[in-house]
Protein backbone atom coordinates (compact mmCIF):
# COMPACT_ATOMS: atom_id res chain seq x y z
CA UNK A 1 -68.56 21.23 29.76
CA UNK A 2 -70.50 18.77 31.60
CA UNK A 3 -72.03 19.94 35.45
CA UNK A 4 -70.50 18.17 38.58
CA UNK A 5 -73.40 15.92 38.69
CA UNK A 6 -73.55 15.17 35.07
CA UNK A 7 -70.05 13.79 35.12
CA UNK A 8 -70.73 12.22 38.14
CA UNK A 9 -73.68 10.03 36.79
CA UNK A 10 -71.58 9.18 32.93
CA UNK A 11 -68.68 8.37 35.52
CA UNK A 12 -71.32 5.43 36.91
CA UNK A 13 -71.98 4.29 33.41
CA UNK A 14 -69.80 0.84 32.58
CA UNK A 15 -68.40 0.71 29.24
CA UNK A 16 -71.10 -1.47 27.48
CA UNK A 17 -73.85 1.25 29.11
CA UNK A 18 -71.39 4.12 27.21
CA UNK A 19 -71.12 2.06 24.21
CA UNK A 20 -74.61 1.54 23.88
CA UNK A 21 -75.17 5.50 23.68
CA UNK A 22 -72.79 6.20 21.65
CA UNK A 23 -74.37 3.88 18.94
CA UNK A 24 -78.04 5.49 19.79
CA UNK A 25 -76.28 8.42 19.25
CA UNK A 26 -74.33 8.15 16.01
CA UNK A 27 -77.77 6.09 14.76
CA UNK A 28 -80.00 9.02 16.02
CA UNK A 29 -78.02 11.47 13.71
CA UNK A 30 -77.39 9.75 10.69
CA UNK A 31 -81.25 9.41 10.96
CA UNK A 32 -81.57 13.21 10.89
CA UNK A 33 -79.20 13.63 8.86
CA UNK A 34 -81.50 11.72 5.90
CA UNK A 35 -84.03 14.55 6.42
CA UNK A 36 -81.49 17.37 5.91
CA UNK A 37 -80.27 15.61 2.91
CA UNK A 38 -83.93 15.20 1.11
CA UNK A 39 -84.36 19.09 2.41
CA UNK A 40 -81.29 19.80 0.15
CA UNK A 41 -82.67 17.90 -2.64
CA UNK A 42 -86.04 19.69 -2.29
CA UNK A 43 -84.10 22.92 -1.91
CA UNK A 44 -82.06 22.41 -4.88
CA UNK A 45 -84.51 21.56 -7.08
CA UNK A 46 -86.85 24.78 -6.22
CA UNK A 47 -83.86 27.22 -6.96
CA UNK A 48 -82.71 25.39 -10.41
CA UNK A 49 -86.36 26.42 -11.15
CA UNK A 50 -85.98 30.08 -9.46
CA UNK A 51 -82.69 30.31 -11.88
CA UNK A 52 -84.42 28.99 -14.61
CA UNK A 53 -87.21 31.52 -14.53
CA UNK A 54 -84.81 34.74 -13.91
CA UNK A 55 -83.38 33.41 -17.25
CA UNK A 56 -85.33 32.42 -19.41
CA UNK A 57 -88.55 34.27 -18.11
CA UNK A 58 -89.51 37.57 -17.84
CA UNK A 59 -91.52 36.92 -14.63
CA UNK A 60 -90.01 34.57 -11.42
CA UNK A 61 -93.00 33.02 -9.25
CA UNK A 62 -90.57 32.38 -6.69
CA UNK A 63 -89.89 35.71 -4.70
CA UNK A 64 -88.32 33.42 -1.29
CA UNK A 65 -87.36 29.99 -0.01
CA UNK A 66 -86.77 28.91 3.71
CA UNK A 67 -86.51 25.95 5.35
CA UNK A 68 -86.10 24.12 8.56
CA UNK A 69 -84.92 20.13 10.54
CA UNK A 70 -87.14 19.44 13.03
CA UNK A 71 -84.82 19.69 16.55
CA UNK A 72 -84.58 16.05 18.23
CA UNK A 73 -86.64 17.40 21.22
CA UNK A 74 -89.41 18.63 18.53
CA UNK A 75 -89.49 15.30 16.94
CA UNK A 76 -89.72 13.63 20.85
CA UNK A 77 -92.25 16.33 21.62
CA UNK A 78 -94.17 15.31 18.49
CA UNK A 79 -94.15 11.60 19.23
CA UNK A 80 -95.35 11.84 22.75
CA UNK A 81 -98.74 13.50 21.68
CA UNK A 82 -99.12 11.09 18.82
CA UNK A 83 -98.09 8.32 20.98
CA UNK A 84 -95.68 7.37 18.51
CA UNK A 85 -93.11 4.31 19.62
CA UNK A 86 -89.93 4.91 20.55
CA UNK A 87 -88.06 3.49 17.20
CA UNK A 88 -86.70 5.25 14.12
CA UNK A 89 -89.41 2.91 12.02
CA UNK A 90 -92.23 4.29 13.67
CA UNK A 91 -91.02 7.83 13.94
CA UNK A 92 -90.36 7.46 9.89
CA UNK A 93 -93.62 6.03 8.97
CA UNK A 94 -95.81 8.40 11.65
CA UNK A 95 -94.02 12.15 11.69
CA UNK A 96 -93.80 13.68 7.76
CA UNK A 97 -92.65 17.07 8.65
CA UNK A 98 -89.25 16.33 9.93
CA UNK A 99 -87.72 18.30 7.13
CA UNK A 100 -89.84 21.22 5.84
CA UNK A 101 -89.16 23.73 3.02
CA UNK A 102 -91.27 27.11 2.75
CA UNK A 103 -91.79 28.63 -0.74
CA UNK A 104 -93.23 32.23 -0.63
CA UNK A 105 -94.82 33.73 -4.34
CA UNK A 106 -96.42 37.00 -5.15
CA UNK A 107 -99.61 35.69 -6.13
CA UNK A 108 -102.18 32.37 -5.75
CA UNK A 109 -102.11 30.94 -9.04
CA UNK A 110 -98.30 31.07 -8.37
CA UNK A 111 -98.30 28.60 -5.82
CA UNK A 112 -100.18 26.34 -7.68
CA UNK A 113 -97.54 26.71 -10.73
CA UNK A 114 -94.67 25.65 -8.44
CA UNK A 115 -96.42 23.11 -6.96
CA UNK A 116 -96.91 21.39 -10.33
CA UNK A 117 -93.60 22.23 -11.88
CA UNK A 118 -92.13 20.50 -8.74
CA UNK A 119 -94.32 17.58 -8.55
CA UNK A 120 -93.85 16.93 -12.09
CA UNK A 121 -90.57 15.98 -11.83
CA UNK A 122 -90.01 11.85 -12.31
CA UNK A 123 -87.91 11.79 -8.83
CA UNK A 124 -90.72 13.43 -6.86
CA UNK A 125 -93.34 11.54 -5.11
CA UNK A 126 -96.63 13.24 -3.82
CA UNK A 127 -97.60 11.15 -0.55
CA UNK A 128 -100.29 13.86 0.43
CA UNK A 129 -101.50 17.37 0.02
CA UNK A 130 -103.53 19.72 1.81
CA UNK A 131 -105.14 22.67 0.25
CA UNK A 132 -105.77 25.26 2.90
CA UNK A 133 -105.73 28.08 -0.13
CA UNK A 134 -109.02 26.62 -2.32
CA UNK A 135 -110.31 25.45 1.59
CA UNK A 136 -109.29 27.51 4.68
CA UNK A 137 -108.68 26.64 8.21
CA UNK A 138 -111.90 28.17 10.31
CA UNK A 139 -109.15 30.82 11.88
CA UNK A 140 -108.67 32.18 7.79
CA UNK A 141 -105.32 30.29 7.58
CA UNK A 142 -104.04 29.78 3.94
CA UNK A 143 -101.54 28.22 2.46
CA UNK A 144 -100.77 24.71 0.24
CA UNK A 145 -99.21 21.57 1.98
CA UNK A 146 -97.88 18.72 0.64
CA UNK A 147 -95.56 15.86 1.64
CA UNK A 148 -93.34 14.65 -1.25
CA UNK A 149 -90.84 11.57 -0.80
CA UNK A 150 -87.54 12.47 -2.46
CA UNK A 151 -84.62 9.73 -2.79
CA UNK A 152 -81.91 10.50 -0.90
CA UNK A 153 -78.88 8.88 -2.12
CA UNK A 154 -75.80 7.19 0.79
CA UNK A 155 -72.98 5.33 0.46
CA UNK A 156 -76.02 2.50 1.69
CA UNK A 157 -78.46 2.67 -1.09
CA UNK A 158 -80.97 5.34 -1.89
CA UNK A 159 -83.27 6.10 0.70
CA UNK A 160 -86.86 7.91 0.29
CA UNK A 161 -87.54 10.68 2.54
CA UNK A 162 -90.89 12.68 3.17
CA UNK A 163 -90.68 16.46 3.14
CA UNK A 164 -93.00 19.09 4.48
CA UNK A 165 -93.21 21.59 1.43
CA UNK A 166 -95.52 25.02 2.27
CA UNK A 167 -96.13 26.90 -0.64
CA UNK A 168 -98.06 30.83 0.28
CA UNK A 169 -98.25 33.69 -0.93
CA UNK A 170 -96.44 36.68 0.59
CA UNK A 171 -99.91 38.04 2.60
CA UNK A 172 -100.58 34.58 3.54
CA UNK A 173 -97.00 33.84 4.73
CA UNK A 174 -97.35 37.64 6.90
CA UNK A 175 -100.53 36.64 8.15
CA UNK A 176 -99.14 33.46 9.63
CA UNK A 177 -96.09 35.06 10.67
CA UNK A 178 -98.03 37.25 13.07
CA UNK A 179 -100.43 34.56 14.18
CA UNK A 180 -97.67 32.54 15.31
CA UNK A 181 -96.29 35.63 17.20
CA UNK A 182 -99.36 36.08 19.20
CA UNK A 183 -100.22 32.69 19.73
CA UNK A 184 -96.84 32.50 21.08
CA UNK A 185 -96.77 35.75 23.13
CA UNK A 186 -100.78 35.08 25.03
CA UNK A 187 -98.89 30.72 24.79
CA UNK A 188 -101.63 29.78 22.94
CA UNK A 189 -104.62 31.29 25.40
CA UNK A 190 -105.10 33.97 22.72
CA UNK A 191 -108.48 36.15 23.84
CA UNK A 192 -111.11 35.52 21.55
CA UNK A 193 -111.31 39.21 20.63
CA UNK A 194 -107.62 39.21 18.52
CA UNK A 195 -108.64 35.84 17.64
CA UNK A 196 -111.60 37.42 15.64
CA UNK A 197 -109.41 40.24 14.27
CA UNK A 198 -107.11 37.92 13.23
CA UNK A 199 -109.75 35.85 11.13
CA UNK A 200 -110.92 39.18 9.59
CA UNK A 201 -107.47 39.96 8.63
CA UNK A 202 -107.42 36.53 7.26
CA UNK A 203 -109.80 38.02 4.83
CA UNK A 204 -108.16 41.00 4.51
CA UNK A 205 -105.39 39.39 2.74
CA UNK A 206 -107.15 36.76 0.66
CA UNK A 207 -108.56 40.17 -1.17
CA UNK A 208 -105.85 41.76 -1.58
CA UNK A 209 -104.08 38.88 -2.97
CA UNK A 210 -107.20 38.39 -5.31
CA UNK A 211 -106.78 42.29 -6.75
CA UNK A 212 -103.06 42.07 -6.49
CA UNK A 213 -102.99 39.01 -8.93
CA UNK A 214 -106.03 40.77 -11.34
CA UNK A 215 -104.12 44.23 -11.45
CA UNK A 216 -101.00 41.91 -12.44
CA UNK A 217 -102.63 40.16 -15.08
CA UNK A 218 -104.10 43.74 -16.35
CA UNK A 219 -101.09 45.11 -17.00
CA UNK A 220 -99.83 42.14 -18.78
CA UNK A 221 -102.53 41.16 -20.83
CA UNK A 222 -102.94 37.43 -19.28
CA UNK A 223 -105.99 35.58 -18.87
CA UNK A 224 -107.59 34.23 -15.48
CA UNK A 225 -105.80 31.42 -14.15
CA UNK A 226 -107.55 27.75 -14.39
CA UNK A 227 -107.20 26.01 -11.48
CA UNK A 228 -107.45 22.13 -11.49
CA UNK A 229 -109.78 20.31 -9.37
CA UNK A 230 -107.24 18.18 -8.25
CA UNK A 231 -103.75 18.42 -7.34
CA UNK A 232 -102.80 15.15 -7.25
């Protein structure tokens, strides 16, 4: 329902002013819409490989998957601080994290399997990675980033779309969790006290993920991971 002064201002509109939103409209959501679509794709593919591995395997890296579309008044937020024009080109070319898909794992050498499994595949593109596990933010944050393209395929052609995909571990993925919560709760003035206990936790639960994954491989007899310089 509309507000008395809402309708009053569309009722000044003339029909080519109404037409003319309509058409920003239907163009602003079939431009979303792209982004869910190559989420799906990414989405799909991850659990084909999380069925694949409770199959065939007897271990699953993958213990969770989320994801999330970037709200319209994120993605304006987003372009006013990067001083990005006002035109689906520019948003497309500028903003990669429209669409972004979280994949949580037990342990670090995990994430770095997934990341390769999915990157390996012929449809995937890697446009850029970030690798805040082997290099952490000053504040202790961990976790690996990467953009992939995926082709997303409309009754127009196929159409390549960039995806945000965060791959963690589970203390990584807690520790961020609550960092978010406070940053949230003291809106981003966070005292530097909790700001220092959160960087020791930070360290906290880079250990225990490092004794976690050694106890695991212990108990099943596997050697130390090998980690490749690069990931891309």
């Amino acid at each position: 329902m509309l507000t008395a002064r809402a309708q009053q201002t569309l009722d000044t509109l003339d029909e080519e002013a109404l037409s003319e939103m309509r058409a920003l409209r239907d163009e602003t959501e079939r431009f979303l819409m792209r982004y869910k679509f190559g989420m799906d794709e990414v989405i799909t593919k991850l659990t084909i490989l999380r069925e694949e591995f409770n199959q065939a395997h007897d271990y699953n890296p993958i213990e969770h998957i989320s994801s999330r579309l970037k709200s319209l008044e994120s993605v304006v937020a987003k372009m006013e601080r990067k001083g990005v024009a006002s035109s689906f080109d520019a948003i497309g070319e500028t903003i990669t994290d429209i669409a972004g898909v979280r994949v949580t794992c037990s342990f670090v050498s995990d994430a770095y399997r997934i990341f390769e499994l999915l990157t390996a595949q012929p449809d995937i593109r890697v446009l850029q990675v970030k690798d805040y596990i082997a290099t952490p933010k000053p504040n202790g944050y961990q976790s690996l980033h990467a953009i992939v393209e995926v082709p997303v395929f409309l009754s127009t052609g196929a159409h390549p779309v960039p995806v945000e995909v965060q791959i963690r571990t589970i203390a990584m993925d807690f520790w961020a969790s609550l960092e978010h919560k406070i940053y949230y709760k003291y809106d981003r003035q966070v005292p530097q006290a909790l700001l220092d206990q959160l960087t020791d936790a930070a360290r906290t639960a880079s250990e225990l993920d490092g004794r976690m994954e050694s106890l695991h491989r212990q108990v099943h007899g596997m050697p130390k991971p090998h980690r490749a310089n690069s990931l891309v």
